[in-house]
PDB file of N, CA and C in Angstrom:
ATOM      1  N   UNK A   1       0.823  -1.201   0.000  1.00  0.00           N
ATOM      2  CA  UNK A   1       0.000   0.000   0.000  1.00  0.00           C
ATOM      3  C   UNK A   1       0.864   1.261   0.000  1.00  0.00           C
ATOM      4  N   UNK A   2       2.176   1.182   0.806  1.00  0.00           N
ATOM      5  CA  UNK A   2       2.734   2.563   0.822  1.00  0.00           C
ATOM      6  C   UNK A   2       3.216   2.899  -0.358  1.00  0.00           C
ATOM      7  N   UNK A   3       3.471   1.749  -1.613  1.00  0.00           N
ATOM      8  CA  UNK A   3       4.675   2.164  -3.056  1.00  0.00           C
ATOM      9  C   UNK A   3       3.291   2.488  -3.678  1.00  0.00           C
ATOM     10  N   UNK A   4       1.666   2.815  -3.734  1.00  0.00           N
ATOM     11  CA  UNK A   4       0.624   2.960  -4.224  1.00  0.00           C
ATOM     12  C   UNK A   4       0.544   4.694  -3.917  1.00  0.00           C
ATOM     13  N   UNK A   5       0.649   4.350  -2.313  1.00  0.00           N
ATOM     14  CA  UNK A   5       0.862   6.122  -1.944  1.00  0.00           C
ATOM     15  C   UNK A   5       1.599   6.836  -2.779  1.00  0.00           C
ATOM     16  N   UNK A   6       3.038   6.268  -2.624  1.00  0.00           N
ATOM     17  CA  UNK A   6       3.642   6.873  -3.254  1.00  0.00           C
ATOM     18  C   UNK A   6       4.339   7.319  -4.958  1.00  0.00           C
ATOM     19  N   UNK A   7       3.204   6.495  -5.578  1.00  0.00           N
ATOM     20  CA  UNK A   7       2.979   6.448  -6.682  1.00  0.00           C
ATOM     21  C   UNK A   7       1.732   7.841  -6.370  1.00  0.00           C
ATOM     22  N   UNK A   8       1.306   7.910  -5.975  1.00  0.00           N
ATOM     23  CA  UNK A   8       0.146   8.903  -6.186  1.00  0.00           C
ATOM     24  C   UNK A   8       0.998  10.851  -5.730  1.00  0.00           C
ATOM     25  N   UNK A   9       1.768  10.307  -5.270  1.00  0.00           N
ATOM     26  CA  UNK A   9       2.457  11.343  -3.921  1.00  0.00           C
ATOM     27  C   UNK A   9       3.360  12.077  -5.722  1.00  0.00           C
ATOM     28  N   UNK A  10       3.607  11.259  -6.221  1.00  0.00           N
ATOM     29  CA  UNK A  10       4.812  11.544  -7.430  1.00  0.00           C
ATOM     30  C   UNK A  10       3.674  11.674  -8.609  1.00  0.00           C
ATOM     31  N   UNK A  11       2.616  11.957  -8.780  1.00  0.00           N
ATOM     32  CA  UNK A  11       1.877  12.344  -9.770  1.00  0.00           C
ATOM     33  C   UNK A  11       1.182  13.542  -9.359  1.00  0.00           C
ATOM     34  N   UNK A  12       0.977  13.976  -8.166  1.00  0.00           N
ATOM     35  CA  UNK A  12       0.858  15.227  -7.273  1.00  0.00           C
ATOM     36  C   UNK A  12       1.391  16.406  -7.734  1.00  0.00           C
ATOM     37  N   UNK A  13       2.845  15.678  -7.315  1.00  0.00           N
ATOM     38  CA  UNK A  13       3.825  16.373  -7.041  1.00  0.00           C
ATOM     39  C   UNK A  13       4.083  16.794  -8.698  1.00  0.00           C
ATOM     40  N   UNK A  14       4.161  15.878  -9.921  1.00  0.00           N
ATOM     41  CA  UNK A  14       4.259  16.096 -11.160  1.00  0.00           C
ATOM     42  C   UNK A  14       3.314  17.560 -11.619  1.00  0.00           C
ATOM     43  N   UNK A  15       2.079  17.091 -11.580  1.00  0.00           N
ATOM     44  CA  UNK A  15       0.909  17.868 -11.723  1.00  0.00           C
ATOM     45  C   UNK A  15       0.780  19.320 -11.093  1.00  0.00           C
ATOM     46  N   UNK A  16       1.171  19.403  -9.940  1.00  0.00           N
ATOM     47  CA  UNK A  16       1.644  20.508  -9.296  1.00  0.00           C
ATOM     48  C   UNK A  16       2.754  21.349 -10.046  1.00  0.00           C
ATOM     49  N   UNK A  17       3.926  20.810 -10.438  1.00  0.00           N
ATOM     50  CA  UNK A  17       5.115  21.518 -10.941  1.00  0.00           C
ATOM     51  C   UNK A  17       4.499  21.628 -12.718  1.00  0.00           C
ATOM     52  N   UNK A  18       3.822  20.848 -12.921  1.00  0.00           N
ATOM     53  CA  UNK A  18       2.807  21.711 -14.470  1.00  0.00           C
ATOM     54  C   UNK A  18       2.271  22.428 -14.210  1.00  0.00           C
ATOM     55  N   UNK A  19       1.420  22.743 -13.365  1.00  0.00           N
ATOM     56  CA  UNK A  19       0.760  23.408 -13.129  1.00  0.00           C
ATOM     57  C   UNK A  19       1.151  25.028 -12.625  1.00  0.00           C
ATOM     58  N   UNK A  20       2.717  24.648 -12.116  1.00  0.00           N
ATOM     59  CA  UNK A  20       3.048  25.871 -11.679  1.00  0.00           C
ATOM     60  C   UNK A  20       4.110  26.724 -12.760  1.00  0.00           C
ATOM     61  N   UNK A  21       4.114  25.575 -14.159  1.00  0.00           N
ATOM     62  CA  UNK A  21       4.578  26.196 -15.465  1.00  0.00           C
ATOM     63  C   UNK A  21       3.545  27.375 -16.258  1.00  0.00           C
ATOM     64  N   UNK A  22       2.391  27.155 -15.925  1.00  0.00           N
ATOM     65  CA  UNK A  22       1.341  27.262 -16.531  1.00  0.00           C
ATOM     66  C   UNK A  22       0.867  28.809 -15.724  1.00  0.00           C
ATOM     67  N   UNK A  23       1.542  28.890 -14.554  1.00  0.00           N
ATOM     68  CA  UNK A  23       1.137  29.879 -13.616  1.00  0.00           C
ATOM     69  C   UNK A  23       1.422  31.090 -13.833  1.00  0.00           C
ATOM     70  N   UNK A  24       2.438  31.510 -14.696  1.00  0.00           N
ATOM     71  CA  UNK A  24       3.073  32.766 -15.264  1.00  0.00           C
ATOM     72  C   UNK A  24       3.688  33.610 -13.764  1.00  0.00           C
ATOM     73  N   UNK A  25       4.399  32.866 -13.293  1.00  0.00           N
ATOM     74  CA  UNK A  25       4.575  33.216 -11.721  1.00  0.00           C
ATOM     75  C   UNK A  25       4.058  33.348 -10.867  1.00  0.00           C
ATOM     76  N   UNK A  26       3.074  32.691 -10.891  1.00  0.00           N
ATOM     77  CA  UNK A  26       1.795  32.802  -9.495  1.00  0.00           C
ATOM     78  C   UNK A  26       0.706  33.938  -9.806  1.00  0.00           C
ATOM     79  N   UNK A  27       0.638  34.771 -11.454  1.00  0.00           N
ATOM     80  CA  UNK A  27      -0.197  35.880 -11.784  1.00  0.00           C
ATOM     81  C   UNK A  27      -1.487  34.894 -12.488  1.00  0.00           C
ATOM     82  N   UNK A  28      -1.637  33.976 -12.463  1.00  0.00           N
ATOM     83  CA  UNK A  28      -2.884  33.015 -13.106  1.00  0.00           C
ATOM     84  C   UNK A  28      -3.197  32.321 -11.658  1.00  0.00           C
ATOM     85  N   UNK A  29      -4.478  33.143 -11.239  1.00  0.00           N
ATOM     86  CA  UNK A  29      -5.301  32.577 -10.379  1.00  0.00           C
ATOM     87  C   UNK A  29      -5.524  30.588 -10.652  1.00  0.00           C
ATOM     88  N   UNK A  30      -5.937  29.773 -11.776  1.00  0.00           N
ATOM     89  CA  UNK A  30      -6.371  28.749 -11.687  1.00  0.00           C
ATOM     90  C   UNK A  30      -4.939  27.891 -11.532  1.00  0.00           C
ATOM     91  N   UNK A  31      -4.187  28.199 -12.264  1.00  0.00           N
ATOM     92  CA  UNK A  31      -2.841  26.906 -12.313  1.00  0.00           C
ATOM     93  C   UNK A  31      -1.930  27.547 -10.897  1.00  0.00           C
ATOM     94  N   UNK A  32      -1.910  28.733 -10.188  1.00  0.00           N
ATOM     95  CA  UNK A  32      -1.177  29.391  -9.397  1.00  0.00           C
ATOM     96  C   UNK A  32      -2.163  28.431  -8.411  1.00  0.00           C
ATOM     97  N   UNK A  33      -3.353  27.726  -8.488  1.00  0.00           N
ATOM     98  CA  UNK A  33      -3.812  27.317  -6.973  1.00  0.00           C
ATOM     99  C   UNK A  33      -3.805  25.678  -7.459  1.00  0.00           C
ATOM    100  N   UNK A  34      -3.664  24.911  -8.541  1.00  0.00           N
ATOM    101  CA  UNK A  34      -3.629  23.758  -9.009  1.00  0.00           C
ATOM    102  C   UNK A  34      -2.087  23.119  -8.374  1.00  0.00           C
ATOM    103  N   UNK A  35      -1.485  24.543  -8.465  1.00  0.00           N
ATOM    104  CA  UNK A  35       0.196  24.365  -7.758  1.00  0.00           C
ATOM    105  C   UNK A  35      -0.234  24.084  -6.402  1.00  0.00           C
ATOM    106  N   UNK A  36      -0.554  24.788  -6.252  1.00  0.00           N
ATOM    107  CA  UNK A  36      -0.632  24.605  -4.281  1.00  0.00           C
ATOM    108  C   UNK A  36      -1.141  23.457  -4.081  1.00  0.00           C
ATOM    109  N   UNK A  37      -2.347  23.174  -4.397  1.00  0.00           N
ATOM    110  CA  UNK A  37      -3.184  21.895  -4.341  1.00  0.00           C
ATOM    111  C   UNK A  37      -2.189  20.611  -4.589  1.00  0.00           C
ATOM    112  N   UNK A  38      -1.610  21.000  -5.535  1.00  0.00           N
ATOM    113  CA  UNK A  38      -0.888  19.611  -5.680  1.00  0.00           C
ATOM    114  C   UNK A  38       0.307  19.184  -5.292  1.00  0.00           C
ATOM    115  N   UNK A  39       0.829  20.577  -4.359  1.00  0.00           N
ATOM    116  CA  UNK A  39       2.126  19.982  -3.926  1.00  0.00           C
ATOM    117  C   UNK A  39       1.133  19.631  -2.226  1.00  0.00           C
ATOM    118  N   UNK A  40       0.067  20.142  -2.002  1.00  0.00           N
ATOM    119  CA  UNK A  40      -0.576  19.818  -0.920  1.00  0.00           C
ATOM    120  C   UNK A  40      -0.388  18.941  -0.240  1.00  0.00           C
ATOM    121  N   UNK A  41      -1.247  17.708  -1.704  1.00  0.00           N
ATOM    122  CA  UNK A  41      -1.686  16.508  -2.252  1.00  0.00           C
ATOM    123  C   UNK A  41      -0.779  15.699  -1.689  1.00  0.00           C
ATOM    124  N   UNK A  42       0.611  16.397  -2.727  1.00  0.00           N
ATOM    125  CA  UNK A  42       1.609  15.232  -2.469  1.00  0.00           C
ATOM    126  C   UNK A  42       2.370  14.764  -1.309  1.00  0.00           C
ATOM    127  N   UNK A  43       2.341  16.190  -0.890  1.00  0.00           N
ATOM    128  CA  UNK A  43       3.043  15.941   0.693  1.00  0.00           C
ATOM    129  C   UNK A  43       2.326  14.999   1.735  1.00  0.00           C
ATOM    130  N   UNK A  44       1.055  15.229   1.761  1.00  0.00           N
ATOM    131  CA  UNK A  44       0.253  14.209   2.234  1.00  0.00           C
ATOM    132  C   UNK A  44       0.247  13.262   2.064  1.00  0.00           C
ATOM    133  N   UNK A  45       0.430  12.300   1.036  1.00  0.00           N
ATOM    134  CA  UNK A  45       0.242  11.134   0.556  1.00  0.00           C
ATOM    135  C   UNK A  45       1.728  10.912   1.380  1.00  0.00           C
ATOM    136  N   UNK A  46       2.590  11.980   0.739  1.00  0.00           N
ATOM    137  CA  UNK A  46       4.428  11.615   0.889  1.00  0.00           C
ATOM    138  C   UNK A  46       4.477  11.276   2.789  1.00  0.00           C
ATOM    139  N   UNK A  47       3.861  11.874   3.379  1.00  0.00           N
ATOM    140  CA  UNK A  47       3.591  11.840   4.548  1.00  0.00           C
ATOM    141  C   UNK A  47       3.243  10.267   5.095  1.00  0.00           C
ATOM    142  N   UNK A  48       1.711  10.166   4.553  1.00  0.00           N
ATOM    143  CA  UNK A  48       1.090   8.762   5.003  1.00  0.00           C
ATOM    144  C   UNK A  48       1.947   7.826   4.146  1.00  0.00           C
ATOM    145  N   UNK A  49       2.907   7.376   3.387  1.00  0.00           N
ATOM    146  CA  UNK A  49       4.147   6.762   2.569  1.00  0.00           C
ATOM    147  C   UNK A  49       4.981   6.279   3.539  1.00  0.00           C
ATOM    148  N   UNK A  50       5.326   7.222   4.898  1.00  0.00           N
ATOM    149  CA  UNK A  50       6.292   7.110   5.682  1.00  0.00           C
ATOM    150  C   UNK A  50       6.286   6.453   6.435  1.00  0.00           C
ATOM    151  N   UNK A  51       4.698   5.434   6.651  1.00  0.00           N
ATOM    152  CA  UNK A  51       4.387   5.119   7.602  1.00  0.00           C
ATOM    153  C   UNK A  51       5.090   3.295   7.581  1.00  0.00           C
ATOM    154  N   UNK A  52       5.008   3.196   6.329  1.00  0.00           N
ATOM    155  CA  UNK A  52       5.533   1.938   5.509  1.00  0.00           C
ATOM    156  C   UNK A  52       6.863   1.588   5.429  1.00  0.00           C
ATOM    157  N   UNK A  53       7.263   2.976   4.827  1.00  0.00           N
ATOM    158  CA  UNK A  53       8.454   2.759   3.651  1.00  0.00           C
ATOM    159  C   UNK A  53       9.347   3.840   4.856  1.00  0.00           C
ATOM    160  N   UNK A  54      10.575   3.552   4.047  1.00  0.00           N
ATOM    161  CA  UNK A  54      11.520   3.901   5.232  1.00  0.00           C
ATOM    162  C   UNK A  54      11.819   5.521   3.982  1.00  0.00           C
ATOM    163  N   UNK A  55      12.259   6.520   5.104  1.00  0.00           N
ATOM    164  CA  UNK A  55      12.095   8.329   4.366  1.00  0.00           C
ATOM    165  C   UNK A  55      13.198   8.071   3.201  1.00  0.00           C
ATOM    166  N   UNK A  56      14.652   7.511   3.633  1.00  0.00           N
ATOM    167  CA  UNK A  56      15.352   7.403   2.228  1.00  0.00           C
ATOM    168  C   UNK A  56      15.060   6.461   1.453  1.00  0.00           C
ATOM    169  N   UNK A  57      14.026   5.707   1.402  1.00  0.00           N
ATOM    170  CA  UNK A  57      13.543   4.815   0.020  1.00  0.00           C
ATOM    171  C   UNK A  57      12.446   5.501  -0.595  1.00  0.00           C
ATOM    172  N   UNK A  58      11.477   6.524   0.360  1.00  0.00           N
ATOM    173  CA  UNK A  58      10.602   7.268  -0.324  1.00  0.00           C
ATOM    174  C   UNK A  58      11.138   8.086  -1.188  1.00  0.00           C
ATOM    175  N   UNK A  59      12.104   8.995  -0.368  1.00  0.00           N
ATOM    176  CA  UNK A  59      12.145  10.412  -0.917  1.00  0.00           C
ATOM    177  C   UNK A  59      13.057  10.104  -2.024  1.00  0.00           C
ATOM    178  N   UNK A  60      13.900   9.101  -2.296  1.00  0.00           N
ATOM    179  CA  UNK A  60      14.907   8.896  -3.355  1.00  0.00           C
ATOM    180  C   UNK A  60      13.758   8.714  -4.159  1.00  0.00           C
ATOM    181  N   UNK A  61      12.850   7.732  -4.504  1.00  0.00           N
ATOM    182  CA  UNK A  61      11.861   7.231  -5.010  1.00  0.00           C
ATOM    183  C   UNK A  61      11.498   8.616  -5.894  1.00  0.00           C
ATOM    184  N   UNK A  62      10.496   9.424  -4.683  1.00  0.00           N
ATOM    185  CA  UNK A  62       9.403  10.163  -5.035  1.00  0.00           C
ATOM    186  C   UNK A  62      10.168  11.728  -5.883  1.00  0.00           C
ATOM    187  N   UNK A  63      11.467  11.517  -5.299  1.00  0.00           N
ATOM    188  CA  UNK A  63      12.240  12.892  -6.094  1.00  0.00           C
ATOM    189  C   UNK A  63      13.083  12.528  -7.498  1.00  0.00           C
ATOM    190  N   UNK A  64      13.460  11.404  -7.878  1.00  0.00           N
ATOM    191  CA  UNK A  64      13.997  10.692  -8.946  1.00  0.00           C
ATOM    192  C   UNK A  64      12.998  10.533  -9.865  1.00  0.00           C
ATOM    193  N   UNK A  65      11.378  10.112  -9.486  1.00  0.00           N
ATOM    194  CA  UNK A  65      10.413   9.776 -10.330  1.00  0.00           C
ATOM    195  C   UNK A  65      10.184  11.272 -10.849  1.00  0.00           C
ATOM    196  N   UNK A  66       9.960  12.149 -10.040  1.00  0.00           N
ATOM    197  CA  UNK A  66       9.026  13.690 -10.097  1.00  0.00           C
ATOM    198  C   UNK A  66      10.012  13.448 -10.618  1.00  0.00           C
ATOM    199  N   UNK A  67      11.666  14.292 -10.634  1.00  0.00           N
ATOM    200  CA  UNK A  67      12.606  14.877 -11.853  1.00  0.00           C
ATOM    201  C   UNK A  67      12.476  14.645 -13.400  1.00  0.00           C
ATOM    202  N   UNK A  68      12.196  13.218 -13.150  1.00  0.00           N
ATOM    203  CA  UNK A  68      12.179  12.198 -14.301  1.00  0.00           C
ATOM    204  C   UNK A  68      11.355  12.541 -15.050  1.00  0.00           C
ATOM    205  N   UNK A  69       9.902  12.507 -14.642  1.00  0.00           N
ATOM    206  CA  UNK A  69       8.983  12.848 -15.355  1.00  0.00           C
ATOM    207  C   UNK A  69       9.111  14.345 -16.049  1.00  0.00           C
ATOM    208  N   UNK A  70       9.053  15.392 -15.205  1.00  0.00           N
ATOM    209  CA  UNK A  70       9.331  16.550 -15.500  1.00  0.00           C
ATOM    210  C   UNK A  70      10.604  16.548 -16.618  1.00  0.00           C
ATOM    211  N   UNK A  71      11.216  16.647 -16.573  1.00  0.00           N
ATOM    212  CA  UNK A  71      12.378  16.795 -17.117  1.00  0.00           C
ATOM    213  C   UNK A  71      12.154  16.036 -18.649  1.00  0.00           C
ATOM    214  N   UNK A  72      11.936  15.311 -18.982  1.00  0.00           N
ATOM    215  CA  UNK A  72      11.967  14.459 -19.834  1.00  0.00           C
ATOM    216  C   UNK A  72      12.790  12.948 -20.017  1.00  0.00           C
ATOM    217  N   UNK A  73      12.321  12.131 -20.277  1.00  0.00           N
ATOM    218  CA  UNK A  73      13.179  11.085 -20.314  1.00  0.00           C
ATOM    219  C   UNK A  73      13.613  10.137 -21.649  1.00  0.00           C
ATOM    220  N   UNK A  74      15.067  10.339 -21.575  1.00  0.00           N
ATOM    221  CA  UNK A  74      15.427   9.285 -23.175  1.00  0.00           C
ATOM    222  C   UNK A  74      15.894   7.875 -22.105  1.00  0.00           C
ATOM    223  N   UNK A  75      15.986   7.100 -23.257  1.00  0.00           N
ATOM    224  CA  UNK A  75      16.877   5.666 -22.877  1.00  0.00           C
ATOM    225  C   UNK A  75      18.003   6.414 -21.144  1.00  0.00           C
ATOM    226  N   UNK A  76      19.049   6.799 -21.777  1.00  0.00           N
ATOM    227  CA  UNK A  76      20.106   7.080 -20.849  1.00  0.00           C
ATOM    228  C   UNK A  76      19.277   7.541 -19.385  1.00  0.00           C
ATOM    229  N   UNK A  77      18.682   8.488 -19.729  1.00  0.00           N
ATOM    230  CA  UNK A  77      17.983   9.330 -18.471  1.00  0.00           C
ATOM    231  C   UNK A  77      17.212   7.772 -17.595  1.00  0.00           C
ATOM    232  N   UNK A  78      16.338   7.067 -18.397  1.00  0.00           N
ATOM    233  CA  UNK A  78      15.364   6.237 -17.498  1.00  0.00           C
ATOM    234  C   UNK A  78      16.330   4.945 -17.029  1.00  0.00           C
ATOM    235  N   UNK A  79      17.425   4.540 -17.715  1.00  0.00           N
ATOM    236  CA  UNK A  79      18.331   3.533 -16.759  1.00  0.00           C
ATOM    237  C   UNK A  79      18.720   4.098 -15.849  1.00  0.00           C
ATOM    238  N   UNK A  80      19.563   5.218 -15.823  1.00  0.00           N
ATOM    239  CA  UNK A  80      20.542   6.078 -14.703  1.00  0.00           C
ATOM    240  C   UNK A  80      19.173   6.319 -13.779  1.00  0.00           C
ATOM    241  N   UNK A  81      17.798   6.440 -13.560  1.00  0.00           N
ATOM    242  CA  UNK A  81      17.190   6.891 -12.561  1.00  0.00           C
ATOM    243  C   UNK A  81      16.940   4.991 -11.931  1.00  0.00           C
ATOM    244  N   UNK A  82      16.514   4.162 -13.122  1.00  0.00           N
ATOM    245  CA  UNK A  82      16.166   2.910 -12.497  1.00  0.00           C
ATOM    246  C   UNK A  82      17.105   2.252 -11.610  1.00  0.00           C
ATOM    247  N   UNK A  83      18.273   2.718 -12.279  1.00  0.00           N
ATOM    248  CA  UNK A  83      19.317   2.072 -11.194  1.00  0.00           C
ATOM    249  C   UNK A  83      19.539   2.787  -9.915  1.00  0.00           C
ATOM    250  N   UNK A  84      19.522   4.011  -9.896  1.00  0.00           N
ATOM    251  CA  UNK A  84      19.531   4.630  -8.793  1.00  0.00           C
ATOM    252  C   UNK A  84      17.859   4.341  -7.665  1.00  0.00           C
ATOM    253  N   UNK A  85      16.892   4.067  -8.211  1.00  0.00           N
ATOM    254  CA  UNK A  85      16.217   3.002  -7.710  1.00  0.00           C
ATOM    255  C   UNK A  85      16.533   2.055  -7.195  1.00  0.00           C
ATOM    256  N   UNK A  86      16.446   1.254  -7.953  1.00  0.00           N
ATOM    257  CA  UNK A  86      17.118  -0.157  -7.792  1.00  0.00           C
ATOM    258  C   UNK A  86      18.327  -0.175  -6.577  1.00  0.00           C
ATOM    259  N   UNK A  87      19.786   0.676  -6.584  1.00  0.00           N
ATOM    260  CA  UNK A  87      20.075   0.712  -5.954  1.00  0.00           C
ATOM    261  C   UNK A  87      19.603   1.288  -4.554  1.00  0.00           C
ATOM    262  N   UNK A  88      18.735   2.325  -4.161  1.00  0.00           N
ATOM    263  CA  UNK A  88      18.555   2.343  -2.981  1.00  0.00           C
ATOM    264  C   UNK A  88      17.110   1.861  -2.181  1.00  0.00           C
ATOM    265  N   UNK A  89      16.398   0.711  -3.011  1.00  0.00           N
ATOM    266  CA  UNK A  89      15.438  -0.256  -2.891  1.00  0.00           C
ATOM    267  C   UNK A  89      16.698  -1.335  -2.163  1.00  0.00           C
ATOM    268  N   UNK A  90      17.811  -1.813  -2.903  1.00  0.00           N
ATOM    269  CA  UNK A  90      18.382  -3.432  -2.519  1.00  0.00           C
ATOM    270  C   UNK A  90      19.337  -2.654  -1.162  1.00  0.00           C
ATOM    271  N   UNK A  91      19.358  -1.205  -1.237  1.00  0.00           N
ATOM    272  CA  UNK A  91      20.162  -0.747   0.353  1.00  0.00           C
ATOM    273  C   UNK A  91      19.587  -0.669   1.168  1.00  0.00           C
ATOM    274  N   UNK A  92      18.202  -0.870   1.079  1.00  0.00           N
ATOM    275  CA  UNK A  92      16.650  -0.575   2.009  1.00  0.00           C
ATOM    276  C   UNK A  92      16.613  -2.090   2.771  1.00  0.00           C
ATOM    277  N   UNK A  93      16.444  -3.027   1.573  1.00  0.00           N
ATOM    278  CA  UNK A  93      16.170  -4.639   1.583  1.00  0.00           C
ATOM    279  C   UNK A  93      17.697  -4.942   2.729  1.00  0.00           C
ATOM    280  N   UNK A  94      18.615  -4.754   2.682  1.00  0.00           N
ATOM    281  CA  UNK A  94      19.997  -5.035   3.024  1.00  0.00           C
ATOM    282  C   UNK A  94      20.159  -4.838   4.461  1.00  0.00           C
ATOM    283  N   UNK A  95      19.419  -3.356   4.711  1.00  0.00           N
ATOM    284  CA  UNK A  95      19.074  -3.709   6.198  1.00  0.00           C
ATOM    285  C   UNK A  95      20.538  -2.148   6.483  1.00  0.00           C
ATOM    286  N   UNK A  96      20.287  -1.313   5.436  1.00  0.00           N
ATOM    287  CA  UNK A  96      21.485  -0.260   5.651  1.00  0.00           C
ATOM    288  C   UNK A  96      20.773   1.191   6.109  1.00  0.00           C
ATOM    289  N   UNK A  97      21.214   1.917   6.982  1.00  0.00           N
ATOM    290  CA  UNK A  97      20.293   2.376   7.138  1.00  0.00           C
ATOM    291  C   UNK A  97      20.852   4.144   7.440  1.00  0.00           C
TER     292      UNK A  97
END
């Protein structure tokens, strides 16, 4: 349930940072409050996430995915984030802390 949270916590958080492209610096009333709302959102979810998942498997998670998305992703970009996944998922599992 918490990698569900936090699947939701990182589409928030996505949606929010569009939204705050869209804002013309906070002078567009609708996307200037779609921002707020959605970094709200995410923190909340990112919050109830914590309850599960340990903070450096979230936040690596939930800040690698958000960049990712935002940013754009080719081949190179989506291995270099999976592994950096991957790696701090099997440092989680390992018992490192």
């Amino acid at each position: 349930m918490g990698y569900l949270l936090l699947a939701a916590a990182i589409s928030a958080e996505v949606a929010g940072t569009t939204a705050m492209k869209y804002s013309d610096g906070f002078s567009r009333l609708v996307p200037s409050l779609l921002t707020l709302l959605g970094y709200l959102v995410s923190f909340v979810l990112l919050a109830q996430t914590l309850k599960t998942v340990s903070v450096g498997t979230a936040y690596a998670i939930w800040s690698g995915f958000g960049t990712a998305a935002i940013a754009g992703m080719t081949l190179a970009k989506a291995v270099g984030i999976a592994l950096i996944i991957v790696g701090v998922v099997v440092l989680s599992l390992g018992g490192a802390h």
